[in-house]
PDB file of N, CA and C in Angstrom:
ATOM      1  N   UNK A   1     -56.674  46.447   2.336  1.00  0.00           N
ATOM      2  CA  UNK A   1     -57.740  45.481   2.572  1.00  0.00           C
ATOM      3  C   UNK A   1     -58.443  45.819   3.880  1.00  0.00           C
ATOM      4  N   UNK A   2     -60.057  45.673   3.816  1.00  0.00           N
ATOM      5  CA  UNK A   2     -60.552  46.017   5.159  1.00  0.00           C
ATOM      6  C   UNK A   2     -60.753  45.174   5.712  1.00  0.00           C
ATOM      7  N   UNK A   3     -60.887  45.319   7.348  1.00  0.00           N
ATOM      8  CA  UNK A   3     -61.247  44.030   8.077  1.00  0.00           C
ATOM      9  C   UNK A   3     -62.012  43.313   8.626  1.00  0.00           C
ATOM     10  N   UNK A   4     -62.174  42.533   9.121  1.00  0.00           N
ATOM     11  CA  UNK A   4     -63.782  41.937   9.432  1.00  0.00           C
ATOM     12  C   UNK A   4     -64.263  43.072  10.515  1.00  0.00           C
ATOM     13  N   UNK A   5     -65.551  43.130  10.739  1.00  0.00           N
ATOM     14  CA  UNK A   5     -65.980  44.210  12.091  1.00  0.00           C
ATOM     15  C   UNK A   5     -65.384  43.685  13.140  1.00  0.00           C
ATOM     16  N   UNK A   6     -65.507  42.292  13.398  1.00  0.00           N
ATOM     17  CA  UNK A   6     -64.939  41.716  14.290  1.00  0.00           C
ATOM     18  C   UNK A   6     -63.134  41.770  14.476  1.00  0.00           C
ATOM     19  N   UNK A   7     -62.642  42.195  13.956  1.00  0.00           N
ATOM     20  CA  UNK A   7     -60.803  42.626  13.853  1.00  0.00           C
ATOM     21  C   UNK A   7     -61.093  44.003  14.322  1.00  0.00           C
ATOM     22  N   UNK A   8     -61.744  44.896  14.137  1.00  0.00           N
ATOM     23  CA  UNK A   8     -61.923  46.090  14.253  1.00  0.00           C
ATOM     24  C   UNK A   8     -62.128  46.732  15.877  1.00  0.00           C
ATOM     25  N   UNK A   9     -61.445  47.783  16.315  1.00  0.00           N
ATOM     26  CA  UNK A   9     -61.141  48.260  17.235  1.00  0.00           C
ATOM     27  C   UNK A   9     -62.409  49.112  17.905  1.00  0.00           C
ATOM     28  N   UNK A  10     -63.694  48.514  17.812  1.00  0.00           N
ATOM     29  CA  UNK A  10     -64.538  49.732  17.716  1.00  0.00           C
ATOM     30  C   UNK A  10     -65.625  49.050  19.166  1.00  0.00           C
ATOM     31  N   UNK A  11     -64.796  48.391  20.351  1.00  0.00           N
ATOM     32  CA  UNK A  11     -65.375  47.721  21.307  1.00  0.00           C
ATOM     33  C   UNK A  11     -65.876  48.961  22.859  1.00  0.00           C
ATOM     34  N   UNK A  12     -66.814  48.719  23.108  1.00  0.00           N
ATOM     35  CA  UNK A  12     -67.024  49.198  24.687  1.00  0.00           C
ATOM     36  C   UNK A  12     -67.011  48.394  25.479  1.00  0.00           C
ATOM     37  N   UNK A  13     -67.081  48.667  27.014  1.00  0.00           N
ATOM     38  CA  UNK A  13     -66.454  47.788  28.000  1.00  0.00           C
ATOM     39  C   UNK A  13     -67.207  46.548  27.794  1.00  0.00           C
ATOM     40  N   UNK A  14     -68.791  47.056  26.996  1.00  0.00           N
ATOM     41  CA  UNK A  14     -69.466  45.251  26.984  1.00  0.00           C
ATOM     42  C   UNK A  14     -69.801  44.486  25.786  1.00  0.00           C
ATOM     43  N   UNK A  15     -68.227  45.084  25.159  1.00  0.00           N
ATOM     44  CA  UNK A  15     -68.109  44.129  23.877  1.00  0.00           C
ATOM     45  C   UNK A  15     -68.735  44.458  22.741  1.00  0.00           C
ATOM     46  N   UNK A  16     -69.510  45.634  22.705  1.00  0.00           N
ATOM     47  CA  UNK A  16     -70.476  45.530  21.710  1.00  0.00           C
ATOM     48  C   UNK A  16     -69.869  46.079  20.265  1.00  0.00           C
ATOM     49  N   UNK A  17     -70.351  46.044  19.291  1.00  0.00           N
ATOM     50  CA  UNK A  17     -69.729  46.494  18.109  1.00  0.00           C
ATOM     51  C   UNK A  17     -70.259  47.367  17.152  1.00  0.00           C
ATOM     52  N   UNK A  18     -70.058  47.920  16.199  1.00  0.00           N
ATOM     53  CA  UNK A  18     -70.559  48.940  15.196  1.00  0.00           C
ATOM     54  C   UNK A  18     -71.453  47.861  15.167  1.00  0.00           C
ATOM     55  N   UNK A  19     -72.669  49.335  14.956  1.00  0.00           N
ATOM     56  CA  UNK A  19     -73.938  48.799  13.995  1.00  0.00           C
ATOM     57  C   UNK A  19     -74.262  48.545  12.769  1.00  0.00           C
ATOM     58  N   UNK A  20     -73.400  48.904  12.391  1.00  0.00           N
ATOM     59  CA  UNK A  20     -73.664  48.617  10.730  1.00  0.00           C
ATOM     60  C   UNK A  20     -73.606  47.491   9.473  1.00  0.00           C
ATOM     61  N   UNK A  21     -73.317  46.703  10.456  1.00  0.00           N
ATOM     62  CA  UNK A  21     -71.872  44.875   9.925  1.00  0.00           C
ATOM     63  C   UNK A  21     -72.705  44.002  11.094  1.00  0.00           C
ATOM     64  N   UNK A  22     -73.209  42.980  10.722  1.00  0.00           N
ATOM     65  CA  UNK A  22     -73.299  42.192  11.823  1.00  0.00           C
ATOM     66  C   UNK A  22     -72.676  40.608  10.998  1.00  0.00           C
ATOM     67  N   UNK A  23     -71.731  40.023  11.303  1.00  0.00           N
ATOM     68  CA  UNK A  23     -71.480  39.042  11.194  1.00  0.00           C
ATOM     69  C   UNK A  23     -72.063  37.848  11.423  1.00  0.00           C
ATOM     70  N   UNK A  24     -71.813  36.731  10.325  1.00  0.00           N
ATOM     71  CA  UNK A  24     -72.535  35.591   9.796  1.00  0.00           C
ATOM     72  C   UNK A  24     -71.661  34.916  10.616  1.00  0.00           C
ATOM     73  N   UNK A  25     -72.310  33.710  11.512  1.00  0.00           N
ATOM     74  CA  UNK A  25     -71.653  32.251  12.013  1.00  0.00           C
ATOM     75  C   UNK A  25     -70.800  31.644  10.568  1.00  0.00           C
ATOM     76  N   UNK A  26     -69.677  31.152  10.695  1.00  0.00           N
ATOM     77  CA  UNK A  26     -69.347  30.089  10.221  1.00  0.00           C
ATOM     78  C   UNK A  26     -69.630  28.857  10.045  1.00  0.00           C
ATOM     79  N   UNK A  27     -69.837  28.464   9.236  1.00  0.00           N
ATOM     80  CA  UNK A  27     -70.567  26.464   9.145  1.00  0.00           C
ATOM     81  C   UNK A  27     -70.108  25.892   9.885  1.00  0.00           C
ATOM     82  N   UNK A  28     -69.004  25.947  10.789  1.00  0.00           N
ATOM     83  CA  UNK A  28     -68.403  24.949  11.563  1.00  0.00           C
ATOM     84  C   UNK A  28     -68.847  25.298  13.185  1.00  0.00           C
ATOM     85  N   UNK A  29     -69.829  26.500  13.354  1.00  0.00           N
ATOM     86  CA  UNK A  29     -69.982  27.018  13.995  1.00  0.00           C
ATOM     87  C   UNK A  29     -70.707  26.329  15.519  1.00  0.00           C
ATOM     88  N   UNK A  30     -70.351  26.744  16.502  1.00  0.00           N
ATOM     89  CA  UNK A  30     -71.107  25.728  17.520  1.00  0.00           C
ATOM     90  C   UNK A  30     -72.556  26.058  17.398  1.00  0.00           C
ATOM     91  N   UNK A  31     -73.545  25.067  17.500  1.00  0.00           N
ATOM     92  CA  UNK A  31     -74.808  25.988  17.673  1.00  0.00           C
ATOM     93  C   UNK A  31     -75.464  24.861  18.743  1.00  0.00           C
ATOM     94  N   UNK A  32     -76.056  25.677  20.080  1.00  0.00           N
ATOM     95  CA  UNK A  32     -77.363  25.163  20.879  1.00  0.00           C
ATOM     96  C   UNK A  32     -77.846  26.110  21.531  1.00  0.00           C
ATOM     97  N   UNK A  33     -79.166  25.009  22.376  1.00  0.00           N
ATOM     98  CA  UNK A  33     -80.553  26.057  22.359  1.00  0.00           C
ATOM     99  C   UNK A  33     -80.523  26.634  23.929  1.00  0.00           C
ATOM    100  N   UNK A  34     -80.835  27.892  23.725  1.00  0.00           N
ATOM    101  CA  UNK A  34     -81.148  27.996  24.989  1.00  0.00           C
ATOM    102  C   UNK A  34     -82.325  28.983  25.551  1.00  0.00           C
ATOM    103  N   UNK A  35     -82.933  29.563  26.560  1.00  0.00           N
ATOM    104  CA  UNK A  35     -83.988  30.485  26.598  1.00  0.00           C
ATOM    105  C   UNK A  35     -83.869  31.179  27.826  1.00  0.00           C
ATOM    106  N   UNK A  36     -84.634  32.221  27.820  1.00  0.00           N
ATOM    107  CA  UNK A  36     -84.234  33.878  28.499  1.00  0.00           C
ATOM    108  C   UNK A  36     -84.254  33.297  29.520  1.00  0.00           C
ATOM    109  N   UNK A  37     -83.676  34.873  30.045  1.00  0.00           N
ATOM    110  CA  UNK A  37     -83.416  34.463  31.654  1.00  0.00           C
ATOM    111  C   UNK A  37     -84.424  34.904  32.591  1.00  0.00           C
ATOM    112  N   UNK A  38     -85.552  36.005  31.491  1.00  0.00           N
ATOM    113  CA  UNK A  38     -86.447  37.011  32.454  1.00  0.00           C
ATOM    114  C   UNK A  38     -87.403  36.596  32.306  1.00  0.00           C
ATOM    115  N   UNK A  39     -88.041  35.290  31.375  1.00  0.00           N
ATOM    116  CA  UNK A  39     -89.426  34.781  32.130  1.00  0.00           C
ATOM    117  C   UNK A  39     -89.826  33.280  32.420  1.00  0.00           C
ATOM    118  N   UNK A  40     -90.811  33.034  32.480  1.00  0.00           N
ATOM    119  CA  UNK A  40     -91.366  30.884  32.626  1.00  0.00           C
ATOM    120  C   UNK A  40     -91.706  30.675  31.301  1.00  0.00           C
ATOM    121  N   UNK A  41     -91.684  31.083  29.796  1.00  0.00           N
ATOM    122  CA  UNK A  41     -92.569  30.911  29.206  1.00  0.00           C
ATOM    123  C   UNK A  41     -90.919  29.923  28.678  1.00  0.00           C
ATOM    124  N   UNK A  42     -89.861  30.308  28.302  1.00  0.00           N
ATOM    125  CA  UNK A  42     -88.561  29.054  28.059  1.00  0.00           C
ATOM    126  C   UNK A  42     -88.929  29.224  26.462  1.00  0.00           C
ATOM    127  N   UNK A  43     -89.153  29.972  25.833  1.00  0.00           N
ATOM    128  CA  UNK A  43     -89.281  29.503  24.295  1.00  0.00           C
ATOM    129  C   UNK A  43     -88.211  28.624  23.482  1.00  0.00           C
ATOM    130  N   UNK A  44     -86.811  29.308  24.195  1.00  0.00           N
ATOM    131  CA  UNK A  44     -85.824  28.636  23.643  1.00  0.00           C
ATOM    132  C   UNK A  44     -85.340  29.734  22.313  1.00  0.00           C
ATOM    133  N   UNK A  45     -84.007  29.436  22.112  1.00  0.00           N
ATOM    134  CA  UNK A  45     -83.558  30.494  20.828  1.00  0.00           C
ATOM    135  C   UNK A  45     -82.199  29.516  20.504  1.00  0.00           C
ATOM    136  N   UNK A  46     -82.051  29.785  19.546  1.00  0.00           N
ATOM    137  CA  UNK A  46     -80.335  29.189  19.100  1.00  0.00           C
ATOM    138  C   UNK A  46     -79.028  30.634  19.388  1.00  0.00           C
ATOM    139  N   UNK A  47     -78.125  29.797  19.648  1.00  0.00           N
ATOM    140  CA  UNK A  47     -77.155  30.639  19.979  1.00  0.00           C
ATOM    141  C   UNK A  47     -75.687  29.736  18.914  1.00  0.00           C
ATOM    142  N   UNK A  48     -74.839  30.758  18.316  1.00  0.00           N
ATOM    143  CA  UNK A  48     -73.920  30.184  17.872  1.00  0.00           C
ATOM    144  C   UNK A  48     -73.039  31.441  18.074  1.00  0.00           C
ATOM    145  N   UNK A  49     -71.919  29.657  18.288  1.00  0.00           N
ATOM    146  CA  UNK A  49     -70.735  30.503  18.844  1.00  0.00           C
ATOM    147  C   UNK A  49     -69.340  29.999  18.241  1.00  0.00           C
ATOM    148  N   UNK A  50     -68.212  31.464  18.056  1.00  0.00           N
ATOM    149  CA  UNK A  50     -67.205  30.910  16.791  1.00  0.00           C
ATOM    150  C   UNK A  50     -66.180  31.878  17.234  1.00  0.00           C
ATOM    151  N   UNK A  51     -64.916  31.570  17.261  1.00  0.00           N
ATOM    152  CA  UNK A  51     -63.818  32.479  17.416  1.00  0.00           C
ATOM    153  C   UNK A  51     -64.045  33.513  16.354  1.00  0.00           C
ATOM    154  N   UNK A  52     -63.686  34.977  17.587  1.00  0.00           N
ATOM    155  CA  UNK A  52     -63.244  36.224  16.719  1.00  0.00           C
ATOM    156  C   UNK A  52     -62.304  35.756  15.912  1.00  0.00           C
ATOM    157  N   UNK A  53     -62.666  36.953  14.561  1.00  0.00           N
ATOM    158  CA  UNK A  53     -61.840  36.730  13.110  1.00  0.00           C
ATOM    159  C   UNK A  53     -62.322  36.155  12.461  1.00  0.00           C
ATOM    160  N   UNK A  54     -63.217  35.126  13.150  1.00  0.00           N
ATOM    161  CA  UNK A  54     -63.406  34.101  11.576  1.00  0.00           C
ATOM    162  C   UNK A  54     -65.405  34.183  11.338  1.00  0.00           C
ATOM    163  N   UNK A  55     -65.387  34.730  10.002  1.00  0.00           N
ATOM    164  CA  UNK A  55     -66.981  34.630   9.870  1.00  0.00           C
ATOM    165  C   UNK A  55     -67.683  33.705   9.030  1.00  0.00           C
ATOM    166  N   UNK A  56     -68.747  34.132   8.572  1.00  0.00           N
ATOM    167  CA  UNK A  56     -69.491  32.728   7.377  1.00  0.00           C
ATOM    168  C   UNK A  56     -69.487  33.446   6.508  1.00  0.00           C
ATOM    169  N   UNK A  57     -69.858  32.946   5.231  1.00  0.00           N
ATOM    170  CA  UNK A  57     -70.599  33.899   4.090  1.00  0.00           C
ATOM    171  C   UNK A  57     -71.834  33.686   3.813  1.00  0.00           C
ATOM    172  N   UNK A  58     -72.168  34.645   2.609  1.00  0.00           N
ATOM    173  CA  UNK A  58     -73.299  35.067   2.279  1.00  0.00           C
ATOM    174  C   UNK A  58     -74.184  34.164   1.908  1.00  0.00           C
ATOM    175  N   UNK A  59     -73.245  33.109   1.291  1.00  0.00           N
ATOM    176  CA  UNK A  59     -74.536  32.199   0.931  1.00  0.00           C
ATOM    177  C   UNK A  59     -74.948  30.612   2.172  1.00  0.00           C
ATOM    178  N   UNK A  60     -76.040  30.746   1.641  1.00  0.00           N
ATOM    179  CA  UNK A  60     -76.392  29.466   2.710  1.00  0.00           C
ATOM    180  C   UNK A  60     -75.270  28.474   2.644  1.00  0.00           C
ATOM    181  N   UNK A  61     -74.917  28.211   1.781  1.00  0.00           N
ATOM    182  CA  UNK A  61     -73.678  26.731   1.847  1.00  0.00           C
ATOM    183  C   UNK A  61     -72.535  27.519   3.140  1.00  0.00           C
ATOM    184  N   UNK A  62     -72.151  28.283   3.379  1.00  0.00           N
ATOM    185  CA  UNK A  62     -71.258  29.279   3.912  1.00  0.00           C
ATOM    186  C   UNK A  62     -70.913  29.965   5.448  1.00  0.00           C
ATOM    187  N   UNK A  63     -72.483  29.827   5.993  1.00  0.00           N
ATOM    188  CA  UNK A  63     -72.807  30.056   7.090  1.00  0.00           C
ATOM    189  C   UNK A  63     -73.528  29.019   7.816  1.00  0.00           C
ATOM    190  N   UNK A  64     -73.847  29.223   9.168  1.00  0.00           N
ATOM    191  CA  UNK A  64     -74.095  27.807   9.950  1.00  0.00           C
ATOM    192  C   UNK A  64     -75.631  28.453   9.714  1.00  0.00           C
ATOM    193  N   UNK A  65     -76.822  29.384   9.601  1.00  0.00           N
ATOM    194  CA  UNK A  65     -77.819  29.564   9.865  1.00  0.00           C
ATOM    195  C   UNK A  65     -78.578  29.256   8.585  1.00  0.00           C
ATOM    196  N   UNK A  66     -77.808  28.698   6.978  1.00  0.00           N
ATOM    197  CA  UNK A  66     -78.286  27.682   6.403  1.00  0.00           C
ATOM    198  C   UNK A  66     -79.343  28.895   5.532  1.00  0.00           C
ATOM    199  N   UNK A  67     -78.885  30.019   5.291  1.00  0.00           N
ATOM    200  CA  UNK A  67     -79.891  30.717   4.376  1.00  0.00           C
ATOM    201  C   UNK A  67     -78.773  31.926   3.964  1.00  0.00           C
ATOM    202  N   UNK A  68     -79.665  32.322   2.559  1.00  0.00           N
ATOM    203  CA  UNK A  68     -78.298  33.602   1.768  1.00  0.00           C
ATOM    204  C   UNK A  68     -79.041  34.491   2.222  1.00  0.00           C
ATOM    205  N   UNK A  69     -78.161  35.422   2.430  1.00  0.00           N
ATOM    206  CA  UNK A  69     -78.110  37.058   2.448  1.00  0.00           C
ATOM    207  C   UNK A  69     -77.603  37.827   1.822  1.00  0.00           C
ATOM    208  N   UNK A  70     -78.074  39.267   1.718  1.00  0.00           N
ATOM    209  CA  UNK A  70     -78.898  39.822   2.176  1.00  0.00           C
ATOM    210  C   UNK A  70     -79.936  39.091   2.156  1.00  0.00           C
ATOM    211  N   UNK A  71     -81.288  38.830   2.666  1.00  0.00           N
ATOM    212  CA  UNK A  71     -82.832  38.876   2.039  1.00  0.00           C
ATOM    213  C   UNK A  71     -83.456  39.601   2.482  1.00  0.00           C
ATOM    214  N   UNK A  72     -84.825  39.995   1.882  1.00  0.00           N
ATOM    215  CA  UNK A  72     -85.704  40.864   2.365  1.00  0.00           C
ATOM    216  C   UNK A  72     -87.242  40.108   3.232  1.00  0.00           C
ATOM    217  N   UNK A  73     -86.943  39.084   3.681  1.00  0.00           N
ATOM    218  CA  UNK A  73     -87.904  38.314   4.134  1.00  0.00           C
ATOM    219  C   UNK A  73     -87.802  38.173   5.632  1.00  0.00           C
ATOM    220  N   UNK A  74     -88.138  39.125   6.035  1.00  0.00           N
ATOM    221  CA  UNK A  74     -87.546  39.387   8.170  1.00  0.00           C
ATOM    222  C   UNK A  74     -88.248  38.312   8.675  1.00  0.00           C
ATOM    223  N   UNK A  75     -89.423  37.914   8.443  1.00  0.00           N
ATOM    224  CA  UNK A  75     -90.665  36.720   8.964  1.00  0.00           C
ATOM    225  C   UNK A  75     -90.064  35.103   8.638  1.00  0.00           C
ATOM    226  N   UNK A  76     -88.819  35.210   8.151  1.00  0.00           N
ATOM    227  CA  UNK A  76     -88.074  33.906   7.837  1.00  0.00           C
ATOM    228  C   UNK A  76     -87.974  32.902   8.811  1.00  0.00           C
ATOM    229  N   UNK A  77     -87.598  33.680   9.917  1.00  0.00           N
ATOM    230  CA  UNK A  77     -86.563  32.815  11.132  1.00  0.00           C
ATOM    231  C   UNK A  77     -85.135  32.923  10.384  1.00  0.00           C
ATOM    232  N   UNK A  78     -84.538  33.838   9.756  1.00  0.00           N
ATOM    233  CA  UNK A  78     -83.256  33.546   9.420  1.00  0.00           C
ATOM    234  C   UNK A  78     -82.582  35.192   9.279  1.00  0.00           C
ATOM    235  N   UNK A  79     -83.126  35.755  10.224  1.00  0.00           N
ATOM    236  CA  UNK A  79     -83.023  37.556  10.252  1.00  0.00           C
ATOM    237  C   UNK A  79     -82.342  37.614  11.084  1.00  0.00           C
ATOM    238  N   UNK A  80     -81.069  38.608  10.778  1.00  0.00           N
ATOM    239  CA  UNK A  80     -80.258  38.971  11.862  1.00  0.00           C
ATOM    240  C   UNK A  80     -79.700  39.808  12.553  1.00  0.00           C
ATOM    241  N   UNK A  81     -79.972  40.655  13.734  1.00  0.00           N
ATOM    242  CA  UNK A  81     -79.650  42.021  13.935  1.00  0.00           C
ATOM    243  C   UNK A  81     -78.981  42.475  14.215  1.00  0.00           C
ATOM    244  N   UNK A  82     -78.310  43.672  14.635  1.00  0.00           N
ATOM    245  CA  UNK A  82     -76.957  43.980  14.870  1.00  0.00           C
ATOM    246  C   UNK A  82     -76.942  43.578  16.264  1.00  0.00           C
ATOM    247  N   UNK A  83     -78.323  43.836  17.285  1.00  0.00           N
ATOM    248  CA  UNK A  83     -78.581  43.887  18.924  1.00  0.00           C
ATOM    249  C   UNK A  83     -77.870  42.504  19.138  1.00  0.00           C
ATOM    250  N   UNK A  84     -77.849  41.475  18.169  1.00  0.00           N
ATOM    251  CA  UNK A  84     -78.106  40.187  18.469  1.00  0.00           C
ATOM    252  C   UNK A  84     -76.545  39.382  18.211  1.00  0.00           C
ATOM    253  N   UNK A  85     -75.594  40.225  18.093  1.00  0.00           N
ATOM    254  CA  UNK A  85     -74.198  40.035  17.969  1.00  0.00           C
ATOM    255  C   UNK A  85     -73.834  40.714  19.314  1.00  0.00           C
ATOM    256  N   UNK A  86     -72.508  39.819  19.814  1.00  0.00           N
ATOM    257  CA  UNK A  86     -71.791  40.360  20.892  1.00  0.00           C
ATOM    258  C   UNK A  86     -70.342  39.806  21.226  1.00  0.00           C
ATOM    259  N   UNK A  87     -69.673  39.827  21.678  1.00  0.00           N
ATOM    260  CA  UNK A  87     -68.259  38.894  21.910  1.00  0.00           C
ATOM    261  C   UNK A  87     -67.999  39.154  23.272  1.00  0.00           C
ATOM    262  N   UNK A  88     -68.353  38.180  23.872  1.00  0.00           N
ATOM    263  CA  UNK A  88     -68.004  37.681  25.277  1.00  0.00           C
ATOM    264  C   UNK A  88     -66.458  37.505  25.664  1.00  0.00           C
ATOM    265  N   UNK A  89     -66.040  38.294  26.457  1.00  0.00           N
ATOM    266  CA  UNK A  89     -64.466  38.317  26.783  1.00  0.00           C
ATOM    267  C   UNK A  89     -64.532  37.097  28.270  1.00  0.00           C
TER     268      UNK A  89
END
C-alpha cells in the first residue's frame, strides 16, 4: 500500500514536498483568513490547517475547500498548487 505524500520521506530543511501530489484539507479542517506579508493592498487568502497523515478526498463532500477534483476549471477559486502546500515544523 502507498502512502500519503505527506507520510513520505521526501522533506527539505523547509518542509517542502514532492511536486507531484498536493494534498486536499480534510472537512474537519481548520480554515481562516489571512493576507501577505509583502504589501498594503491585505487581499486576504484562506489558509487551512490539519495534522500530517490525515487528508480530504476528491469529492467536494470530502474536503474542507467544498469542490471535486481533479477539475479543469483553474478560474474557479478552488485550484490548487503544489507551491501552495507546506508543513510547518
Amino acid at each position: 500500500m502507498e502512502s500519503n505524500m505527506s507520510e513520505k520521506d521526501k522533506s527539505s530543511a523547509f518542509g517542502v514536498f514532492a511536486k507531484d501530489y498536493v494534498p486536499l484539507p480534510p472537512k474537519d479542517a481548520d480554515v481562516f483568513t489571512t493576507a501577505c506579508d509583502y504589501c498594503t493592498i491585505a487581499c486576504g487568502y484562506k489558509v487551512y490547517r490539519w495534522p500530517v497523515g490525515r487528508e480530504g478526498g476528491s469529492g467536494k463532500a470530502q474536503n474542507a475547500i467544498g469542490a471535486d477534483f481533479p477539475h479543469q476549471l483553474v478560474n474557479t477559486g478552488a485550484w490548487v498548487s503544489p507551491s501552495q502546500h507546506n508543513i510547518v515544523r
